[in-house]
Protein backbone atom coordinates (compact mmCIF):
# COMPACT_ATOMS: atom_id res chain seq x y z
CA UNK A 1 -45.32 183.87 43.13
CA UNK A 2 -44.93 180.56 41.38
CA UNK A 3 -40.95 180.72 41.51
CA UNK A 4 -39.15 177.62 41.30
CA UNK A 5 -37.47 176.77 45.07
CA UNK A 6 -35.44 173.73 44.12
CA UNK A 7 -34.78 170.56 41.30
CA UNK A 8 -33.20 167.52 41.61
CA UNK A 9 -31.55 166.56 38.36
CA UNK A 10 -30.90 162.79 36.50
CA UNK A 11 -34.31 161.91 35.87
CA UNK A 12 -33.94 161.56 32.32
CA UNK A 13 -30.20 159.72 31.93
CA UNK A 14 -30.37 159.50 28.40
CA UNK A 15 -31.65 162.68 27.42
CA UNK A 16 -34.55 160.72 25.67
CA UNK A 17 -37.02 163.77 24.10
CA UNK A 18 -40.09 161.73 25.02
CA UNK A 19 -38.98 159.84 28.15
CA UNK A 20 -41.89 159.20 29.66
CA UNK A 21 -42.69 159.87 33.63
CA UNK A 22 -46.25 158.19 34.90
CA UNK A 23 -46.24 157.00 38.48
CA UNK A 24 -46.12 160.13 40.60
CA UNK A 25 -43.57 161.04 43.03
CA UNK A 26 -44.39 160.17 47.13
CA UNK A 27 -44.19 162.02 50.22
CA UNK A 28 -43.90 162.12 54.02
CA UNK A 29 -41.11 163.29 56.46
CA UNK A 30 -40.29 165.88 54.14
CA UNK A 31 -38.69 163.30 51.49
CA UNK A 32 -39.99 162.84 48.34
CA UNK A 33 -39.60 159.13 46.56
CA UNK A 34 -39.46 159.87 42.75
CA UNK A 35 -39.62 156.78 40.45
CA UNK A 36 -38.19 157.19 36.74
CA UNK A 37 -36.52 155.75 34.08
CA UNK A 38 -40.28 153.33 32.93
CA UNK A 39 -40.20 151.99 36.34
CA UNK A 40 -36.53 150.85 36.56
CA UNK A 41 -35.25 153.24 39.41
CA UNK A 42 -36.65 155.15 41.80
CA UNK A 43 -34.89 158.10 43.97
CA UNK A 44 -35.53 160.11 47.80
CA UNK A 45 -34.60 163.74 47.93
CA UNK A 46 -35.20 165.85 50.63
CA UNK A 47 -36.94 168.69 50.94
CA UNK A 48 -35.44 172.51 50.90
CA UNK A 49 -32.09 174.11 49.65
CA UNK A 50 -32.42 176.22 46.98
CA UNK A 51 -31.50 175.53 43.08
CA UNK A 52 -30.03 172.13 42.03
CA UNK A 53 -30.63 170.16 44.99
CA UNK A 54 -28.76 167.31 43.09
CA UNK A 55 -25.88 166.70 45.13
CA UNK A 56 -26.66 167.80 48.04
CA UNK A 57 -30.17 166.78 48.89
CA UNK A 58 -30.78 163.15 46.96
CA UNK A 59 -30.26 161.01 50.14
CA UNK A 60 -30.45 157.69 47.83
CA UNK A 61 -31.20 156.05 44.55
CA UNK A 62 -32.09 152.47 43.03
CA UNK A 63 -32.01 150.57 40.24
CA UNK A 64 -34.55 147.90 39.44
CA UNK A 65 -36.71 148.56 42.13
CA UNK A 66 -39.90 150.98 40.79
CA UNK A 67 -42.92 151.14 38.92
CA UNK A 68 -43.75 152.49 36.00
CA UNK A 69 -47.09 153.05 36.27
CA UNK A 70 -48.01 153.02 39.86
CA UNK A 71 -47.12 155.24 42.47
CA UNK A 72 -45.52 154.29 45.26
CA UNK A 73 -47.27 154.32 48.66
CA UNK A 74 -45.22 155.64 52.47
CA UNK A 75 -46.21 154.65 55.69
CA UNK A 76 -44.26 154.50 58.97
CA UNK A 77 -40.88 154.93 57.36
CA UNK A 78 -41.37 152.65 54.65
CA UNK A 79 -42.06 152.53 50.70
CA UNK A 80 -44.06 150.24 49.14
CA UNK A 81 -43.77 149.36 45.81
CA UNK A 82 -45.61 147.16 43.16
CA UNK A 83 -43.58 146.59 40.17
CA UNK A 84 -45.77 146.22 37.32
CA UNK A 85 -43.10 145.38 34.34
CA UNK A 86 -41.85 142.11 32.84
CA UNK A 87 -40.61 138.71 34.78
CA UNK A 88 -41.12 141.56 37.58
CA UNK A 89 -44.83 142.22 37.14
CA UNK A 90 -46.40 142.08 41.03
CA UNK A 91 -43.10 142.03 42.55
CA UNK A 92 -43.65 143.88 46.01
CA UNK A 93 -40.70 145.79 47.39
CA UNK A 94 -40.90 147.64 51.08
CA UNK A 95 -37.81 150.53 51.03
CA UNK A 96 -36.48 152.26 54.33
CA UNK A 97 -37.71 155.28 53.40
CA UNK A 98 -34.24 157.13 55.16
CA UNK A 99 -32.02 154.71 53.29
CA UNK A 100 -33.40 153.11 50.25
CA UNK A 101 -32.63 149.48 51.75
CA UNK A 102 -34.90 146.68 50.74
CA UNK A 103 -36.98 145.54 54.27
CA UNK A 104 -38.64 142.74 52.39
CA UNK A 105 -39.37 141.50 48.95
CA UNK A 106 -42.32 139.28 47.67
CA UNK A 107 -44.23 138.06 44.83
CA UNK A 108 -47.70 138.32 44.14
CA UNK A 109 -49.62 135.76 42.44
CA UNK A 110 -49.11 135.64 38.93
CA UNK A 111 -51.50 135.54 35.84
CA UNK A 112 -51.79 137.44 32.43
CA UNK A 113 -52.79 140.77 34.05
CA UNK A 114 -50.40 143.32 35.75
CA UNK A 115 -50.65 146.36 38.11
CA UNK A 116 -51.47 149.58 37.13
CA UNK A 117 -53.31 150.97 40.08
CA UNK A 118 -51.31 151.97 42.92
CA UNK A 119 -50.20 150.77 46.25
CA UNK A 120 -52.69 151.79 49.46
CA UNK A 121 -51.40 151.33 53.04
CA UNK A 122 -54.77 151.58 55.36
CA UNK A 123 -55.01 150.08 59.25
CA UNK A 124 -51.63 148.38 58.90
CA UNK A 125 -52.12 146.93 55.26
CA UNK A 126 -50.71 147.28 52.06
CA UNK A 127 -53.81 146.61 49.57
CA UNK A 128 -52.53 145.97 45.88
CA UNK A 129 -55.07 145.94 43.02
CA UNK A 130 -54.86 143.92 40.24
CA UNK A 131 -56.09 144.58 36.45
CA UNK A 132 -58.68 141.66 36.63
CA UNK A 133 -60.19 143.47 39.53
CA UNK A 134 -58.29 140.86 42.39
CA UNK A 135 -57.38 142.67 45.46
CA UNK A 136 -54.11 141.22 47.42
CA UNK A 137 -53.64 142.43 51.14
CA UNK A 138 -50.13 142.36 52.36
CA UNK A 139 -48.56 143.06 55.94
CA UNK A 140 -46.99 145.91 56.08
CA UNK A 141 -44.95 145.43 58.87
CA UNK A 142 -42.82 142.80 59.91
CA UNK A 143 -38.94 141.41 58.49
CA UNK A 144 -40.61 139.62 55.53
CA UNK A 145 -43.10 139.73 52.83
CA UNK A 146 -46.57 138.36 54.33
CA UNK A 147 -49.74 137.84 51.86
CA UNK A 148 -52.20 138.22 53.93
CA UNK A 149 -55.10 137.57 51.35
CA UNK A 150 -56.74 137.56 47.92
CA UNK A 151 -60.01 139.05 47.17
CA UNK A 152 -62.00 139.56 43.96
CA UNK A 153 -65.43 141.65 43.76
CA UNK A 154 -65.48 140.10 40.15
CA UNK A 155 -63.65 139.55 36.87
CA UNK A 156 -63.88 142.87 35.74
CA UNK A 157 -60.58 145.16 34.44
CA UNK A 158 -59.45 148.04 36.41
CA UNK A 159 -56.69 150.15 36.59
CA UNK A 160 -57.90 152.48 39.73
CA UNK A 161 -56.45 152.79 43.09
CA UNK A 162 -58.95 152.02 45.34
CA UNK A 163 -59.81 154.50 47.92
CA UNK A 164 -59.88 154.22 51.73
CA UNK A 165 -62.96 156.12 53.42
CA UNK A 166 -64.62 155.55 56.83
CA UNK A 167 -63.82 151.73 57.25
CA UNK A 168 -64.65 151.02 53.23
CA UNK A 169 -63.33 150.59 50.44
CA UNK A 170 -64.32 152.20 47.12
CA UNK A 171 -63.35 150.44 44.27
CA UNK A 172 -63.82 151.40 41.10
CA UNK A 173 -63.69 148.96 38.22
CA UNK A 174 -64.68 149.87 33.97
CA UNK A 175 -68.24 148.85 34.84
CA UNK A 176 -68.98 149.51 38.13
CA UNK A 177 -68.27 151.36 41.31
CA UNK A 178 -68.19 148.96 44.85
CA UNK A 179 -68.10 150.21 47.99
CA UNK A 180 -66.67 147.36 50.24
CA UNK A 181 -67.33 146.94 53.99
CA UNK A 182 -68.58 144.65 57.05
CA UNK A 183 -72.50 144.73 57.34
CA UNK A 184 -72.56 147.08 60.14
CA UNK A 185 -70.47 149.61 58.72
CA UNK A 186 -72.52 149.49 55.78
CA UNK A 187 -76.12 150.10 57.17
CA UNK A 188 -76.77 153.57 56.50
CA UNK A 189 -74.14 153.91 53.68
């Protein structure tokens, strides 16, 4: 009946009228990751109760560790993150998704472009796309921040998340769309 089942409050901590909220809020295991605040913190809530879940349901929260444009990705218990403001810009952060504690930290290589498209985990991966249309593809297991490498169709500006689809990926840049693969998984497609 479109009634409201729960709300988590403190999204907004200074009341701001036109606080803005981009990067979309993440789910799996019934917890939600929520980042606010123009991509300085970022909060898990779990799922159920009944009103203002506040105080009872928000299992963590951090500061200086979100996005404000992308969203984050969750995969296996973690949260992958591609900051995307300031001296920060292609910082990646990988979150217990239970606790909120930082697994590993890394930078990306830097240039005069930033991150607006988000962060997508496929076959083990974590594949972070660049404005200038660079691709980076990071581990996303282990103790510690592995690049695993750097890919770029061509110079052209993008702010899409690519998309994952029977062993491709569709990328889509302003001028054109690619659909990247090995040879054989291409024939036919």
């Amino acid at each position: 009946d479109g009634a409201e089942l729960w709300r988590l409050g403190g999204l907004n901590p200074t009341g701001h009228k036109y606080f803005r909220s981009i990067a979309s809020a993440a789910v799996a295991d019934s917890i939600v990751v929520a980042p606010y605040a123009r991509g300085d913190s970022l909060t898990a809530v779990r799922m159920g109760g009944s009103g203002d879940v506040t105080k009872t349901h928000q299992l963590w929260s951090n500061s200086g560790t979100a996005a404000d444009v992308p969203t984050p990705a969750i995969a296996a218990g973690r949260v992958y993150i591609c900051r995307d403001n300031g001296d920060s810009r292609g910082v990646v952060d990988c979150l217990d998704l239970q606790t909120g504690r930082t697994i590993w930290s890394g930078q990306l290589p830097k240039n005069r472009h930033t991150f607006r498209a988000s962060p997508v985990v496929a076959d083990g991966r974590v594949y972070l796309t660049r404005q200038d249309g660079t691709v980076f593809v990071v581990n996303a297991g282990g103790d510690s921040f592995q690049l695993l490498s750097e890919n770029s169709v061509a110079d052209e500006h993008t702010t899409a998340t690519p998309v994952f689809v029977d062993g491709r990926i569709l990328l889509r840049t302003d001028a054109h769309l690619y659909c990247i693969g090995s040879v054989k998984q291409s024939a036919g497609g």
